[in-house]
PDB file of N, CA and C in Angstrom:
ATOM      1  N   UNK A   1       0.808  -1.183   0.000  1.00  0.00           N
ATOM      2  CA  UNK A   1       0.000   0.000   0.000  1.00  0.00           C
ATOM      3  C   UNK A   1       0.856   1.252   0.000  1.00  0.00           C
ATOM      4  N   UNK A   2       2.108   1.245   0.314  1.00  0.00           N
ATOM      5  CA  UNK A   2       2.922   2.313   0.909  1.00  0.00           C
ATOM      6  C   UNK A   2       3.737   2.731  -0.830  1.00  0.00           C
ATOM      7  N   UNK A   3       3.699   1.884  -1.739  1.00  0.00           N
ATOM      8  CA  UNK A   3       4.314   2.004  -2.960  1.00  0.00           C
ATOM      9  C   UNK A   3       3.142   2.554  -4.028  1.00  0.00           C
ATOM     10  N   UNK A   4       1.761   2.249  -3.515  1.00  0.00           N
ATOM     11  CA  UNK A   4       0.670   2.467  -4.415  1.00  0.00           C
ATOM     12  C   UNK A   4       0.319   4.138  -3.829  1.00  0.00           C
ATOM     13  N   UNK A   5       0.655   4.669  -2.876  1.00  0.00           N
ATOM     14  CA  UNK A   5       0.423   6.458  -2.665  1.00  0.00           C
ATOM     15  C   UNK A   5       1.527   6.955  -2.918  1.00  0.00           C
ATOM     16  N   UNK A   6       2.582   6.266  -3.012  1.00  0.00           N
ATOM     17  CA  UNK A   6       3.905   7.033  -3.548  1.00  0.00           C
ATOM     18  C   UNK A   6       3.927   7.082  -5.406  1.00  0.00           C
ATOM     19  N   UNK A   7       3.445   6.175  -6.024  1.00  0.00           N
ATOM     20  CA  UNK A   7       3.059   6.689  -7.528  1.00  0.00           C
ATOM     21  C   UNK A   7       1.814   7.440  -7.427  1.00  0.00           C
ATOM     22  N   UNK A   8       0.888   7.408  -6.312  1.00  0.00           N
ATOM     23  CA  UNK A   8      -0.776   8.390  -6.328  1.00  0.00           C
ATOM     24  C   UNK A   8       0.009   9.632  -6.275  1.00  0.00           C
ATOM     25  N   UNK A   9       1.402   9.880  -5.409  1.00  0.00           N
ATOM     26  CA  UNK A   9       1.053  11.552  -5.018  1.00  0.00           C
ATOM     27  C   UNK A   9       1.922  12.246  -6.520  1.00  0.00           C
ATOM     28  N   UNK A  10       2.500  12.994  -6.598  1.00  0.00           N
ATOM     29  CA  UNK A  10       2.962  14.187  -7.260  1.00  0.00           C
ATOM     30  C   UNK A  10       4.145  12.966  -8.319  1.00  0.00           C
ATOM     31  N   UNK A  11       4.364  12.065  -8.276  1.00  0.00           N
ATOM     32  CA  UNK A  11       5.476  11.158  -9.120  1.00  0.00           C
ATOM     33  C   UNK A  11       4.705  10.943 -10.484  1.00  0.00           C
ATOM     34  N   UNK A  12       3.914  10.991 -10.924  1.00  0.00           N
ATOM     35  CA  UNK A  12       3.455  11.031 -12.120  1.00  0.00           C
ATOM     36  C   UNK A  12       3.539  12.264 -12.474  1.00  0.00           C
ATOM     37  N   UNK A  13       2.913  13.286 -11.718  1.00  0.00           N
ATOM     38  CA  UNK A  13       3.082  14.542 -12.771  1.00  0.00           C
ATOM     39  C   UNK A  13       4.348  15.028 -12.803  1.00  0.00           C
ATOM     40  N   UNK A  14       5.517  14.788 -12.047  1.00  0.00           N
ATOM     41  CA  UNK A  14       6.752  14.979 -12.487  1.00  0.00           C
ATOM     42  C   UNK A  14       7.033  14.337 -13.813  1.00  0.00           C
ATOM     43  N   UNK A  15       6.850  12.643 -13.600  1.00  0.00           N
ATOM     44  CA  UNK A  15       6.975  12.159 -14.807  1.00  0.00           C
ATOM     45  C   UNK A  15       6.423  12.688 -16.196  1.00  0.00           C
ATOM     46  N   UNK A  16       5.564  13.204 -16.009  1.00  0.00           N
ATOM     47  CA  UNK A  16       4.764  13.652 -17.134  1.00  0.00           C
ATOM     48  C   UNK A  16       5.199  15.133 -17.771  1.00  0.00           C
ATOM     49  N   UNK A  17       5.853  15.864 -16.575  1.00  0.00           N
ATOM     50  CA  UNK A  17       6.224  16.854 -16.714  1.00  0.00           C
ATOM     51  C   UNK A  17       7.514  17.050 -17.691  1.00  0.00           C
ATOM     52  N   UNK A  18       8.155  15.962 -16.685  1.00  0.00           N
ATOM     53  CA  UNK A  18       9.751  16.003 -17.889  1.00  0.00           C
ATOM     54  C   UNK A  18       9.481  15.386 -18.986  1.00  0.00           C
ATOM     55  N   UNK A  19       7.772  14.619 -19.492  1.00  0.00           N
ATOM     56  CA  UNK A  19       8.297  13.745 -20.942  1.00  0.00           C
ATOM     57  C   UNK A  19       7.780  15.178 -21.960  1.00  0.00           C
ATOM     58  N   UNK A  20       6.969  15.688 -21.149  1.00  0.00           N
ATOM     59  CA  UNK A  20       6.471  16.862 -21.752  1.00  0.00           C
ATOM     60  C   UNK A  20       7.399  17.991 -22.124  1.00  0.00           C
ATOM     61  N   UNK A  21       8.568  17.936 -21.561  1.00  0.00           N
ATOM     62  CA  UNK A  21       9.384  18.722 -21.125  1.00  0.00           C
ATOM     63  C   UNK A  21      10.720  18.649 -22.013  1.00  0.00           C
ATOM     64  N   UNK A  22      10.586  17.217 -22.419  1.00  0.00           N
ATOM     65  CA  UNK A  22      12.066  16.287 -23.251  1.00  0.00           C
ATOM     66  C   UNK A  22      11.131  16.525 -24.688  1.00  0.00           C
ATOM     67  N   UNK A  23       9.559  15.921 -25.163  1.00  0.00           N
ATOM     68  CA  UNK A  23       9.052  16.305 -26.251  1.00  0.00           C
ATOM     69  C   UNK A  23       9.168  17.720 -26.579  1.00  0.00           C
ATOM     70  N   UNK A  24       9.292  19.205 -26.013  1.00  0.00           N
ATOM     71  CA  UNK A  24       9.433  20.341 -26.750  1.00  0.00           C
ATOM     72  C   UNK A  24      10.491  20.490 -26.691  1.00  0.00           C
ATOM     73  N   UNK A  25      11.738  19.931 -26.192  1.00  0.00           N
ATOM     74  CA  UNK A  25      13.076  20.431 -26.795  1.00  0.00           C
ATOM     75  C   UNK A  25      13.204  19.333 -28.107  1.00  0.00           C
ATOM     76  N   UNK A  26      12.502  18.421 -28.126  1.00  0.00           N
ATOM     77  CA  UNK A  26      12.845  17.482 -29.483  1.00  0.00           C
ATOM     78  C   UNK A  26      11.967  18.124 -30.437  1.00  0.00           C
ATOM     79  N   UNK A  27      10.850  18.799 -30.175  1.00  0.00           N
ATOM     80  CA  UNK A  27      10.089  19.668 -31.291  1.00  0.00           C
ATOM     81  C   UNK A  27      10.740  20.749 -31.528  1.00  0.00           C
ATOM     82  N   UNK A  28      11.313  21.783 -31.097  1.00  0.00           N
ATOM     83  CA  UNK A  28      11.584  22.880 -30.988  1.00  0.00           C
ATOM     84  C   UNK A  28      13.476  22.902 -31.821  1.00  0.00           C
ATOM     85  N   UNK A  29      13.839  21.570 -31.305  1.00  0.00           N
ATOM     86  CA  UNK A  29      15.396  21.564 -32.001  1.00  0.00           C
ATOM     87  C   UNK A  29      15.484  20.720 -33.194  1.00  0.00           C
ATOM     88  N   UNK A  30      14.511  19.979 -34.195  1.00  0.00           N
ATOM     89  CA  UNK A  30      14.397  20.322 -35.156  1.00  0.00           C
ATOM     90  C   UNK A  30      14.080  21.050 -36.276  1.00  0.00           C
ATOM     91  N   UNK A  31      14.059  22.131 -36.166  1.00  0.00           N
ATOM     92  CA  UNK A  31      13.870  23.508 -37.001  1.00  0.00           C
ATOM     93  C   UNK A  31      15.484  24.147 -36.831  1.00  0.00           C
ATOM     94  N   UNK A  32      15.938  23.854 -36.106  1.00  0.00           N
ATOM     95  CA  UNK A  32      17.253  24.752 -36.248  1.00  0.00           C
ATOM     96  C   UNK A  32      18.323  23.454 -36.378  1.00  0.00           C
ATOM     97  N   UNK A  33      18.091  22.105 -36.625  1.00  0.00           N
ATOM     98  CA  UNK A  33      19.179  21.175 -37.055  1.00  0.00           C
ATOM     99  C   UNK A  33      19.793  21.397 -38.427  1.00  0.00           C
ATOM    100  N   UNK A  34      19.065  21.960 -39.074  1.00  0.00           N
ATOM    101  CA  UNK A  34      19.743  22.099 -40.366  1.00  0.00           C
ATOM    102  C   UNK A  34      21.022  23.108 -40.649  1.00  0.00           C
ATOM    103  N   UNK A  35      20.796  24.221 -39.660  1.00  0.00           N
ATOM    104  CA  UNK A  35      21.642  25.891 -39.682  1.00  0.00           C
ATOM    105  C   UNK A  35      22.818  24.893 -38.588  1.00  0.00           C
ATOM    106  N   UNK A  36      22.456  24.228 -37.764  1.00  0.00           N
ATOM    107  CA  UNK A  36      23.554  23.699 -36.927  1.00  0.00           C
ATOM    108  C   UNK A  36      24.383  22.383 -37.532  1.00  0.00           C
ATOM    109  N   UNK A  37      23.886  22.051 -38.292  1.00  0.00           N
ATOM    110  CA  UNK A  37      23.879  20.434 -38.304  1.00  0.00           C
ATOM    111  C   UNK A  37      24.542  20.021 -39.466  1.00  0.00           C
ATOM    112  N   UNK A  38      24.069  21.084 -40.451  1.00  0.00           N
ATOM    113  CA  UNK A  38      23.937  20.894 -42.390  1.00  0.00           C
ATOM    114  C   UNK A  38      25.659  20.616 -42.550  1.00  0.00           C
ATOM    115  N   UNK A  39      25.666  20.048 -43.421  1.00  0.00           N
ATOM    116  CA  UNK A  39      27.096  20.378 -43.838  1.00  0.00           C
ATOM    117  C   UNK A  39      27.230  21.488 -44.740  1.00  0.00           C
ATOM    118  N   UNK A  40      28.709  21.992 -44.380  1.00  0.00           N
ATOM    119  CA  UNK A  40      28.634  23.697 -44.627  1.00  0.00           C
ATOM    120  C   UNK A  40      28.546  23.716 -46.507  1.00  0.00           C
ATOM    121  N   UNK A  41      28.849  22.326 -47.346  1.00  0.00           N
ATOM    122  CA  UNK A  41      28.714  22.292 -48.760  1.00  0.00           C
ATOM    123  C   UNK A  41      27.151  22.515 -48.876  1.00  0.00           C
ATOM    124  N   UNK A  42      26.574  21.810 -48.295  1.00  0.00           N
ATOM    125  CA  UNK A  42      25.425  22.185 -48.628  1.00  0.00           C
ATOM    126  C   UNK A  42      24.411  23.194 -48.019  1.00  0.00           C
ATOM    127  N   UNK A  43      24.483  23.740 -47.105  1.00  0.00           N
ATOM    128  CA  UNK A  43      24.200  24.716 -47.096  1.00  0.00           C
ATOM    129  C   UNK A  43      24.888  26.365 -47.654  1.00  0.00           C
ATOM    130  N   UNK A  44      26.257  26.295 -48.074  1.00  0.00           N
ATOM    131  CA  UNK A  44      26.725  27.037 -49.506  1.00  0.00           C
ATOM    132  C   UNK A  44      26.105  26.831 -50.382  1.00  0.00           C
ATOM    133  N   UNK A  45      25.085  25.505 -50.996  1.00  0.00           N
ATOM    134  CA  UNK A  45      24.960  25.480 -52.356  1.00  0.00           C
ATOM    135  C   UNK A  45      23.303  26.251 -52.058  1.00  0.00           C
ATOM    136  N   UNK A  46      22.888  26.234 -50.872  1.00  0.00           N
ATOM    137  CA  UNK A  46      21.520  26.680 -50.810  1.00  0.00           C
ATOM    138  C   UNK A  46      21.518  27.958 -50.581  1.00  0.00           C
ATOM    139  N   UNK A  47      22.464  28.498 -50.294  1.00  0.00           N
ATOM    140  CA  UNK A  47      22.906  30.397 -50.071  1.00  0.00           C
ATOM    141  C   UNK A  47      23.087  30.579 -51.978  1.00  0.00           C
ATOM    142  N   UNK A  48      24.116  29.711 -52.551  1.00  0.00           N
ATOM    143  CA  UNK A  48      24.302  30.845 -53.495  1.00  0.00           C
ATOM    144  C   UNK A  48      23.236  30.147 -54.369  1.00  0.00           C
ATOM    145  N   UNK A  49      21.754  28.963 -54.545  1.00  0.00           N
ATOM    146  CA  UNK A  49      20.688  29.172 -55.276  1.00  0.00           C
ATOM    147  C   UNK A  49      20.193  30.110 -54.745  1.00  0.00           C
ATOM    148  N   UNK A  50      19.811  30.931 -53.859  1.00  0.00           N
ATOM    149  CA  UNK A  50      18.939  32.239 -53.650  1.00  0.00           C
ATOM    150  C   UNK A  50      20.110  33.089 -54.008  1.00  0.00           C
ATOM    151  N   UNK A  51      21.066  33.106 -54.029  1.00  0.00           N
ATOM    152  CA  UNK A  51      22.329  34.280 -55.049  1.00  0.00           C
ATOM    153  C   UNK A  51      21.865  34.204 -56.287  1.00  0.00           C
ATOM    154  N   UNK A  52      21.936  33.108 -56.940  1.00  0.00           N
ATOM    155  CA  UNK A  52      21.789  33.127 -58.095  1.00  0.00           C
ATOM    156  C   UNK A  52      20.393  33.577 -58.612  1.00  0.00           C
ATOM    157  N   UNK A  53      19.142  33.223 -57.775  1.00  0.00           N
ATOM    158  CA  UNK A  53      18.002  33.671 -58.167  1.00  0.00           C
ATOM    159  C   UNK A  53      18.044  34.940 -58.090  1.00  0.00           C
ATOM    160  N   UNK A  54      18.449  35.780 -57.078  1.00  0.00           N
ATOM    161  CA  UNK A  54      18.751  37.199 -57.121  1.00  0.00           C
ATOM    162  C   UNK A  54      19.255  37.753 -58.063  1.00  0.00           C
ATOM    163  N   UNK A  55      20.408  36.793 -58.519  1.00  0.00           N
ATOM    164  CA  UNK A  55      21.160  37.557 -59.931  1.00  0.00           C
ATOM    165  C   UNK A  55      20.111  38.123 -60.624  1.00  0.00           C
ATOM    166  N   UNK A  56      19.869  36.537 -61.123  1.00  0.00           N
ATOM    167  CA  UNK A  56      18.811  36.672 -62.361  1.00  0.00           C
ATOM    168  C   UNK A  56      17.451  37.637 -62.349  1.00  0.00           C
ATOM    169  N   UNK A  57      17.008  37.687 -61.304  1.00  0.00           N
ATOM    170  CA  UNK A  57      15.789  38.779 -61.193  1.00  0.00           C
ATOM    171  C   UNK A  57      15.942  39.973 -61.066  1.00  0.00           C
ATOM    172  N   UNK A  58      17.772  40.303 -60.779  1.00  0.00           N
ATOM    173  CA  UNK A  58      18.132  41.826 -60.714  1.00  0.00           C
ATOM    174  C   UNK A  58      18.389  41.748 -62.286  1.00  0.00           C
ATOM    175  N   UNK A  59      18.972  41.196 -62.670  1.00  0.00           N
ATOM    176  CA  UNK A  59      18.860  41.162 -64.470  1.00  0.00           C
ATOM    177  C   UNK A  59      17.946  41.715 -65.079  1.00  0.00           C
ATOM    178  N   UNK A  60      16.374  40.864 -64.739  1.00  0.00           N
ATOM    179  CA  UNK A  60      14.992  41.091 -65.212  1.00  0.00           C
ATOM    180  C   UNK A  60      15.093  42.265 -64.837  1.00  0.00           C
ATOM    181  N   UNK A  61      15.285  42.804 -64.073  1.00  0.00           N
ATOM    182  CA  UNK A  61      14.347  43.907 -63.522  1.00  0.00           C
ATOM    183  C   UNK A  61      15.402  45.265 -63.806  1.00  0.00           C
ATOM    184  N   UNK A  62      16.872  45.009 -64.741  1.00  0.00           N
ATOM    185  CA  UNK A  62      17.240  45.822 -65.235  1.00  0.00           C
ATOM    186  C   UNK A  62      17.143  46.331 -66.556  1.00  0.00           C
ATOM    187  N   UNK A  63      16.567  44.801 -67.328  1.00  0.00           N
ATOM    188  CA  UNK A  63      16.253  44.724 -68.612  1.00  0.00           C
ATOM    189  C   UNK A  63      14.744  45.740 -68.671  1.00  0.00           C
ATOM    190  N   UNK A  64      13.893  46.206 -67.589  1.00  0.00           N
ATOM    191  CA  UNK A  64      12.989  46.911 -67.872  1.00  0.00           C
ATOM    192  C   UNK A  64      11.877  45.496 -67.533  1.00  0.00           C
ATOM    193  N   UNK A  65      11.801  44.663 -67.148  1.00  0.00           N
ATOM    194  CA  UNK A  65      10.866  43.547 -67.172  1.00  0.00           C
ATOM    195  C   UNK A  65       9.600  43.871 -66.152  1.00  0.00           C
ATOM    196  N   UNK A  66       9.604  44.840 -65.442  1.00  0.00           N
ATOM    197  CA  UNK A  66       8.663  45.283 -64.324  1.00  0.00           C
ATOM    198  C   UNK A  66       7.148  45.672 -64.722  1.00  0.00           C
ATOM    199  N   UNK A  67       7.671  46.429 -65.803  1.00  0.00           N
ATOM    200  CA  UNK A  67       6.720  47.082 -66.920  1.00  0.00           C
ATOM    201  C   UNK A  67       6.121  46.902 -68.593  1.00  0.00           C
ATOM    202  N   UNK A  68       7.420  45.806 -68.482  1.00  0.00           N
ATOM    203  CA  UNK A  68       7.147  44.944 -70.211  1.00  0.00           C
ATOM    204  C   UNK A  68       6.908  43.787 -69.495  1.00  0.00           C
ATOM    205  N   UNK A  69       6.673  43.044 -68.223  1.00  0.00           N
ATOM    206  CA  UNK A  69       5.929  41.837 -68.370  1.00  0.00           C
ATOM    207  C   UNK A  69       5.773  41.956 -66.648  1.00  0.00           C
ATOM    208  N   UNK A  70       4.918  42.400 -66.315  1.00  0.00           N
ATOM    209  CA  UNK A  70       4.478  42.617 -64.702  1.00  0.00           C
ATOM    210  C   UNK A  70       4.118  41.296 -64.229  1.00  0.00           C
ATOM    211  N   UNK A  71       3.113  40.447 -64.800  1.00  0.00           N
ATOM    212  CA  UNK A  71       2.897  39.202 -64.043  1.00  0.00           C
ATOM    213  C   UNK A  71       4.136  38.019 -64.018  1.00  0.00           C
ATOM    214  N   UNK A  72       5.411  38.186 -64.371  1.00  0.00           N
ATOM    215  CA  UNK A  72       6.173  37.471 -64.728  1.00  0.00           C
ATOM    216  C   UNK A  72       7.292  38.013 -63.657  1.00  0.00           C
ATOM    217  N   UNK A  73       7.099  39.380 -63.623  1.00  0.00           N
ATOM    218  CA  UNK A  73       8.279  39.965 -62.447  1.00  0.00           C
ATOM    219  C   UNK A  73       7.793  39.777 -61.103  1.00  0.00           C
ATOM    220  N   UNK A  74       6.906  39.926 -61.201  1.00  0.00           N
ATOM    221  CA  UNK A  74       5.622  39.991 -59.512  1.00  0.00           C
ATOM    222  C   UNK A  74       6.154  38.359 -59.205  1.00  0.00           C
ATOM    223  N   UNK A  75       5.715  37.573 -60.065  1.00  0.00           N
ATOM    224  CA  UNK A  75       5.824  36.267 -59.470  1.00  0.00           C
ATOM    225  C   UNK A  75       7.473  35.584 -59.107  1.00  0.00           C
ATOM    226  N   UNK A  76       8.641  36.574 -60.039  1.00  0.00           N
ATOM    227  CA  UNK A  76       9.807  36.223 -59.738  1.00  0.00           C
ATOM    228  C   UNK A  76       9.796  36.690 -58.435  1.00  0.00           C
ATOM    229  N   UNK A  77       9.638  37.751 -58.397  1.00  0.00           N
ATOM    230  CA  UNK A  77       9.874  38.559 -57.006  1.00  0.00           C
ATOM    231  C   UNK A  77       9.172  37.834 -55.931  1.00  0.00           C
ATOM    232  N   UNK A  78       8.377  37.409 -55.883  1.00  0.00           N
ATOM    233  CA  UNK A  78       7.483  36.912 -54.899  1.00  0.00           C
ATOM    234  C   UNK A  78       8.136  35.445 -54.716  1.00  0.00           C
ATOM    235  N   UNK A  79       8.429  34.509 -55.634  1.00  0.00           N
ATOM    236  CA  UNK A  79       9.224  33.518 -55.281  1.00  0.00           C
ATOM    237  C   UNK A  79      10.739  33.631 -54.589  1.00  0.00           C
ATOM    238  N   UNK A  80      11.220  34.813 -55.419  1.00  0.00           N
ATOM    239  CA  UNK A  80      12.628  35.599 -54.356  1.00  0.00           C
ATOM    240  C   UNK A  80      12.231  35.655 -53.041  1.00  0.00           C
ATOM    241  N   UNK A  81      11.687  36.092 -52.599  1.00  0.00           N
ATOM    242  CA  UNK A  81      11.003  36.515 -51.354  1.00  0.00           C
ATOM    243  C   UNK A  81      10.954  35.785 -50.465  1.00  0.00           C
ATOM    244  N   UNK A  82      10.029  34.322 -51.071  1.00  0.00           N
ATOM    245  CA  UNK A  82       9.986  32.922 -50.333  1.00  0.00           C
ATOM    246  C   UNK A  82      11.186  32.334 -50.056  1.00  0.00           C
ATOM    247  N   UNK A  83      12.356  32.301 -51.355  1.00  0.00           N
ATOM    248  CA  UNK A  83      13.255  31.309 -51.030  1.00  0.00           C
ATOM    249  C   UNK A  83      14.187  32.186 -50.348  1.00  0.00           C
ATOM    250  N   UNK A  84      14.535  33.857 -50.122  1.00  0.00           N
ATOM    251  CA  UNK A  84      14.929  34.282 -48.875  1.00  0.00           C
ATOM    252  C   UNK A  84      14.280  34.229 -47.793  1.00  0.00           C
ATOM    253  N   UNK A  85      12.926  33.800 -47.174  1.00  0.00           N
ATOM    254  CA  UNK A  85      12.439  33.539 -45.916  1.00  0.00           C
ATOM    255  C   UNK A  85      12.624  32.225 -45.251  1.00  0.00           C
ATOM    256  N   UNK A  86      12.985  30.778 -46.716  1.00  0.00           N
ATOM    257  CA  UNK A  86      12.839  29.539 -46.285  1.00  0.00           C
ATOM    258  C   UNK A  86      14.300  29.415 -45.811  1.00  0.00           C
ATOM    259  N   UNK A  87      15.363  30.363 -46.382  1.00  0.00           N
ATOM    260  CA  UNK A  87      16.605  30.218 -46.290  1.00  0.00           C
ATOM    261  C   UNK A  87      17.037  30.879 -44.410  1.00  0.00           C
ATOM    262  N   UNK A  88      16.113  32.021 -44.097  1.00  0.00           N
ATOM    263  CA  UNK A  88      16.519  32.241 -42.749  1.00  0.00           C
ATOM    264  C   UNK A  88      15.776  31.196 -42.186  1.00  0.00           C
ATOM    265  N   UNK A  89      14.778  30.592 -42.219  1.00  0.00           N
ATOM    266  CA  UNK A  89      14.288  29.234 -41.510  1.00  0.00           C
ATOM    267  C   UNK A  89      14.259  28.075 -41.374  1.00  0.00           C
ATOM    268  N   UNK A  90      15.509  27.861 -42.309  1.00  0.00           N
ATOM    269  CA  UNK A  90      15.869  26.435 -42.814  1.00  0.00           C
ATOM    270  C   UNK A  90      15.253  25.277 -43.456  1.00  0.00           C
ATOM    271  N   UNK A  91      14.492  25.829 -44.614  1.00  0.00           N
ATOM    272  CA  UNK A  91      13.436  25.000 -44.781  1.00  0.00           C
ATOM    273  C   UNK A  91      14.702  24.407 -46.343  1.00  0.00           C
ATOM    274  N   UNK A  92      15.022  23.674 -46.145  1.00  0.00           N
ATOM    275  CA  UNK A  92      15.963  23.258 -47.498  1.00  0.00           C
ATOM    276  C   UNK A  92      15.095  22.868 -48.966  1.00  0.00           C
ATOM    277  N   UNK A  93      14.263  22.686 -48.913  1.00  0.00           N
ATOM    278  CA  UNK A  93      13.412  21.749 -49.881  1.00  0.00           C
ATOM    279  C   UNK A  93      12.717  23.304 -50.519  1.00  0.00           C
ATOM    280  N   UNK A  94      12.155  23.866 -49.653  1.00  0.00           N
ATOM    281  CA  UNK A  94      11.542  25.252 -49.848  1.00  0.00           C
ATOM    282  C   UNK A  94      12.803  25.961 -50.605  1.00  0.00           C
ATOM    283  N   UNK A  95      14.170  26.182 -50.054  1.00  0.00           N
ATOM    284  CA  UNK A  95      15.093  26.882 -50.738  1.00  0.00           C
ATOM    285  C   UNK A  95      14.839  26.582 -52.587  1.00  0.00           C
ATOM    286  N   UNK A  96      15.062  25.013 -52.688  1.00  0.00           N
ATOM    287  CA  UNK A  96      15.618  25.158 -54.005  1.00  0.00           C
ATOM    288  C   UNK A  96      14.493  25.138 -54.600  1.00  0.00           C
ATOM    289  N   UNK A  97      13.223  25.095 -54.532  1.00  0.00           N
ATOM    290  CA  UNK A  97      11.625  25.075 -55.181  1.00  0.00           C
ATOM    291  C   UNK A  97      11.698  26.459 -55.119  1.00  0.00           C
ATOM    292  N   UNK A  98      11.689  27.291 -54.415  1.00  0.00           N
ATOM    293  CA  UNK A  98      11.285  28.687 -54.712  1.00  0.00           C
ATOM    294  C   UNK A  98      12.237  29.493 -55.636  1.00  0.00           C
ATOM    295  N   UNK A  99      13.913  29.347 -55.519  1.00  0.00           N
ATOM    296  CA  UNK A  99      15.132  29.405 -56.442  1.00  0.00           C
ATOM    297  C   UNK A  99      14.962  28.959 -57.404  1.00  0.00           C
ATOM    298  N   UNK A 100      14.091  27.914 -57.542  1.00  0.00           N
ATOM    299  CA  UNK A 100      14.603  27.376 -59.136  1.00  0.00           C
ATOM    300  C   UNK A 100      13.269  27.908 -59.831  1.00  0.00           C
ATOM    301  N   UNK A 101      11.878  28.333 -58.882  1.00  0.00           N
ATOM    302  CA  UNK A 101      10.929  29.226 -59.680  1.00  0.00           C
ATOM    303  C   UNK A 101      10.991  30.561 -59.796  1.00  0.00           C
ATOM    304  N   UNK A 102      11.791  30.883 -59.075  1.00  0.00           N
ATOM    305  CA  UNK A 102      12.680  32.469 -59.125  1.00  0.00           C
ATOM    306  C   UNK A 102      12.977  32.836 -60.616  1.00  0.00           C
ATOM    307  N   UNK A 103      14.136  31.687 -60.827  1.00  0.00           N
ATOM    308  CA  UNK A 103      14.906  32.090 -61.962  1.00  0.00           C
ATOM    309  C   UNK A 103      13.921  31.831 -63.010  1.00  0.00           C
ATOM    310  N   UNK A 104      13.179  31.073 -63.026  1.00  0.00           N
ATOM    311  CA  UNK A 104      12.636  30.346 -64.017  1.00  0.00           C
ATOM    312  C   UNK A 104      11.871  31.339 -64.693  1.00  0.00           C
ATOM    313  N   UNK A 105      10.862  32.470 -63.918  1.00  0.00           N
ATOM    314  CA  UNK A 105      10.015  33.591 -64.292  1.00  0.00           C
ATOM    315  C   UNK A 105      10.926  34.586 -64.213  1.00  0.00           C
ATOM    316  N   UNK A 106      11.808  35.120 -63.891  1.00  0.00           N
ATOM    317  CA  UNK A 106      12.573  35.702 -64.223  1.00  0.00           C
ATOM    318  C   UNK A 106      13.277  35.822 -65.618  1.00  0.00           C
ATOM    319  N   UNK A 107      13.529  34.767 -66.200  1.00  0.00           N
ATOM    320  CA  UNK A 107      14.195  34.153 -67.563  1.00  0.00           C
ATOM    321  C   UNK A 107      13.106  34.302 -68.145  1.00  0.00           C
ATOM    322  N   UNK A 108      11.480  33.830 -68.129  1.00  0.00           N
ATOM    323  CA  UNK A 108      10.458  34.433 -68.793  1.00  0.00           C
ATOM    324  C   UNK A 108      10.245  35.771 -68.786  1.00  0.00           C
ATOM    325  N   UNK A 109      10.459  36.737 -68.238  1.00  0.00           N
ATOM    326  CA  UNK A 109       9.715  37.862 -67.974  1.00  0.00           C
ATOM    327  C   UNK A 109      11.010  38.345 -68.904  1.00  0.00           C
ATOM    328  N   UNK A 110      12.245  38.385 -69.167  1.00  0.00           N
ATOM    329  CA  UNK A 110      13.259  38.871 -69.873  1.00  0.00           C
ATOM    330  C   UNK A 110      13.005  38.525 -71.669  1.00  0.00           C
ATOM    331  N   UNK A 111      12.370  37.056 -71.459  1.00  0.00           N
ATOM    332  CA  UNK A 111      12.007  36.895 -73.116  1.00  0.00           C
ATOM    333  C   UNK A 111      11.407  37.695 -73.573  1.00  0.00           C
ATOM    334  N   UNK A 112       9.928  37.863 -72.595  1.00  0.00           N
ATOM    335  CA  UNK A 112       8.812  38.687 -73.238  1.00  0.00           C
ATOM    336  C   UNK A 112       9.476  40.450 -73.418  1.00  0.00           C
ATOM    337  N   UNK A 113      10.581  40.695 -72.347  1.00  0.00           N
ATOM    338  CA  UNK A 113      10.885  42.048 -72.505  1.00  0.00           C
ATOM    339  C   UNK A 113      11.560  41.972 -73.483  1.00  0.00           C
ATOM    340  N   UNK A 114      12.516  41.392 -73.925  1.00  0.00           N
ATOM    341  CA  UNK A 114      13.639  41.372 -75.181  1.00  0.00           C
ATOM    342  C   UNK A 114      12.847  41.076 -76.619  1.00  0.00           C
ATOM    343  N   UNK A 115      11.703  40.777 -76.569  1.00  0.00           N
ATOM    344  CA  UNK A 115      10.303  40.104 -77.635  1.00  0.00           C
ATOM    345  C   UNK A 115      11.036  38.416 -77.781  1.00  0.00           C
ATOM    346  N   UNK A 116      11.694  37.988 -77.352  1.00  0.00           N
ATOM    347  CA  UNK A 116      12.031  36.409 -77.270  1.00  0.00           C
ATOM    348  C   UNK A 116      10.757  35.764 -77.376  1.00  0.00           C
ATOM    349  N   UNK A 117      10.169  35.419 -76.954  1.00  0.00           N
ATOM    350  CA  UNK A 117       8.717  35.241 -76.925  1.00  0.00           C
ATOM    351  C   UNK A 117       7.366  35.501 -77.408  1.00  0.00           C
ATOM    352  N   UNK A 118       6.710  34.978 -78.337  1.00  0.00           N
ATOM    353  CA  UNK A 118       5.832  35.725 -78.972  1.00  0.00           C
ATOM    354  C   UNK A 118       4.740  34.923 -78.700  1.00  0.00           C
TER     355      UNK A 118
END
């Protein structure tokens, strides 16, 4: 009887406390395993795809593409945008999907400005 009020009193909610306690540092420290964790090649290659998408949309947007093809710059820009937000949050998968639709409307929006495109 003396072992059955010693798990009744406060020993469970300790227990419960620390699993509760061990689950949000295991939730909370995968979001930042990648910035700690990544190997530094690959997280270089995910810095300079949002470099490179930048290139290319500062390109567009010197070629005049803002105003000779607006829905094509809006959407580069707006994918720029994403794959610099996924890049401070480590979302890796997000990096190169939003980089590689960066460039991609970017390289469109330059056809239609140059008349490449008809």
């Amino acid at each position: 009887m003396k072992n059955y009020n010693f798990f009744r009193s406060g020993y469970r909610s300790r227990v419960f406390r620390l699993a509760v306690f061990v689950g949000v540092l295991l939730c909370a420290g995968s979001g930042g395993a990648d910035t700690l964790i990544a190997h530094p090649a690959h997280r270089a290659a995910r810095i300079q795809a949002v470099e490179e998408a930048r290139a290319v949309f500062e390109e567009a947007e010197s070629a005049g593409a803002e105003y000779k093809a607006p829905y094509e710059f809006a959407m580069a820009k707006e994918y720029l945008e994403l794959a610099i937000r996924e890049r401070k949050e480590g979302d890796r998968i997000g990096i190169r999907e939003f980089s590689a639709k960066s460039i991609a409307f970017s390289n469109l929006a330059m056809e239609k400005t140059t008349g490449g495109a008809k």
